[in-house]
Protein backbone atom coordinates (compact mmCIF):
# COMPACT_ATOMS: atom_id res chain seq x y z
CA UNK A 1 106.67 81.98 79.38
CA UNK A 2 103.90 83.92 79.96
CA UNK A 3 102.41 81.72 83.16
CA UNK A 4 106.35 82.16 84.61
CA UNK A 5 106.00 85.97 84.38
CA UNK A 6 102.58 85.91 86.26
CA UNK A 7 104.07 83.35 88.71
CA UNK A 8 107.20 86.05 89.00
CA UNK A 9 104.61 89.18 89.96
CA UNK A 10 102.79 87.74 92.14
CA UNK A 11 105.52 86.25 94.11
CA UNK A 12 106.85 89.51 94.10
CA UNK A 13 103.00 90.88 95.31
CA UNK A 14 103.05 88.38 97.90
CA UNK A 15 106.60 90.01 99.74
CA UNK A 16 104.48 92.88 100.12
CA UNK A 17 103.08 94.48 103.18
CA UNK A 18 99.32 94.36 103.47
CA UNK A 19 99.46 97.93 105.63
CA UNK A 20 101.46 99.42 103.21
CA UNK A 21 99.40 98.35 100.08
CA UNK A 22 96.12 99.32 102.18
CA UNK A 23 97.66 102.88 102.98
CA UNK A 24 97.65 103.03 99.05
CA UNK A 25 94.21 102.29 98.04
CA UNK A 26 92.74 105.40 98.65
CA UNK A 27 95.43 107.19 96.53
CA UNK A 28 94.82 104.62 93.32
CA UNK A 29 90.73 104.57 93.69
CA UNK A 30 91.22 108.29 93.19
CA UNK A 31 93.38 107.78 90.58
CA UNK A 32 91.58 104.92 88.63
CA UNK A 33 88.22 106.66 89.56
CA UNK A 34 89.62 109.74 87.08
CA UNK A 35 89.38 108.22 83.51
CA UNK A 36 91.73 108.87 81.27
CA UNK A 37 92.91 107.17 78.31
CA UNK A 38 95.91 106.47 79.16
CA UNK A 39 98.77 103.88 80.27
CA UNK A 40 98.97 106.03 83.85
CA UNK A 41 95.30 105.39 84.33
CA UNK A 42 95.28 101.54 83.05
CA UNK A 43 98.35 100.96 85.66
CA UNK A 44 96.20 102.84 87.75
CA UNK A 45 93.07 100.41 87.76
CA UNK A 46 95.83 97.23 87.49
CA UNK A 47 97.33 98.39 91.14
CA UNK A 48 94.05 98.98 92.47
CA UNK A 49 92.89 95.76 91.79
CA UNK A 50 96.46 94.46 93.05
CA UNK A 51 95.49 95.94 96.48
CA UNK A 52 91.71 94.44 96.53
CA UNK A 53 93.40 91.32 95.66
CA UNK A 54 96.05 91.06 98.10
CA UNK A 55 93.13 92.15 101.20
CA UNK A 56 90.94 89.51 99.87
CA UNK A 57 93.90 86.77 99.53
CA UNK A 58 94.39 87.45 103.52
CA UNK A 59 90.47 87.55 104.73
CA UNK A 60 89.97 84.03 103.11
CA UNK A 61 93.24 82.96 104.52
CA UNK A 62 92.84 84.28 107.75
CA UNK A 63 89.24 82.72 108.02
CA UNK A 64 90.22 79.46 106.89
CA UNK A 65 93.05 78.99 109.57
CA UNK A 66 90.57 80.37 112.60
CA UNK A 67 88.30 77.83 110.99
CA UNK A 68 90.58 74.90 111.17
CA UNK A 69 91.92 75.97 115.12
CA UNK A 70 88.47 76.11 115.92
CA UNK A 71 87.13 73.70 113.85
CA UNK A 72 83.97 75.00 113.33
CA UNK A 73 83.43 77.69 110.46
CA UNK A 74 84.05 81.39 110.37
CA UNK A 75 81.15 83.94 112.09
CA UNK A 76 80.91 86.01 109.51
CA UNK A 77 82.12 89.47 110.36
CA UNK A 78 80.32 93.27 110.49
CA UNK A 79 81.14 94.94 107.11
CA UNK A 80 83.64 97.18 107.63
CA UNK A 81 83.73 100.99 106.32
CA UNK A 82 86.30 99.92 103.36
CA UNK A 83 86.06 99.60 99.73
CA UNK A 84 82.67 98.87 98.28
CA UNK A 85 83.14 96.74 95.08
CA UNK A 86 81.56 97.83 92.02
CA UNK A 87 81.38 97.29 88.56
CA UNK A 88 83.50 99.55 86.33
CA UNK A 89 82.69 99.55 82.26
């Protein structure tokens, strides 16, 4: 039951628009970057993470299908100004 639920959300992630999540991050980093203990703030942190997950999902699939037409692998790209990943405790 439980694996069908997390099947259900993130087909339900997947139908969304990358541009829209992406015009959220900023909006939930502030948020999750506020600590509270509270559910706001832990839904906070879970859409955040969402967002990262949904930009990362399409980098790796965009590189693997350039590296397929091309067949040779991916240059990596110039970091961009976005999110820097760090560890929260």
């Amino acid at each position: 039951m439980l694996e069908k639920s997390l099947e259900k959300i993130a087909d339900t992630i997947l139908s969304l628009d990358e541009a829209s999540l992406t015009s959220l991050w900023e909006k939930y980093k502030k948020r999750m970057e506020r600590f509270e203990p509270s559910r706001e703030w832990e839904r906070a942190v879970i859409v955040f993470f969402i967002i990262n997950a949904v930009r990362a999902k399409n980098q790796i699939f965009n590189d693997q299908i350039m590296k397929k037409r091309d067949g040779k692998p991916a240059a990596p790209k110039a970091p961009k100004a976005g999110p820097i990943l760090r560890r929260v405790k």
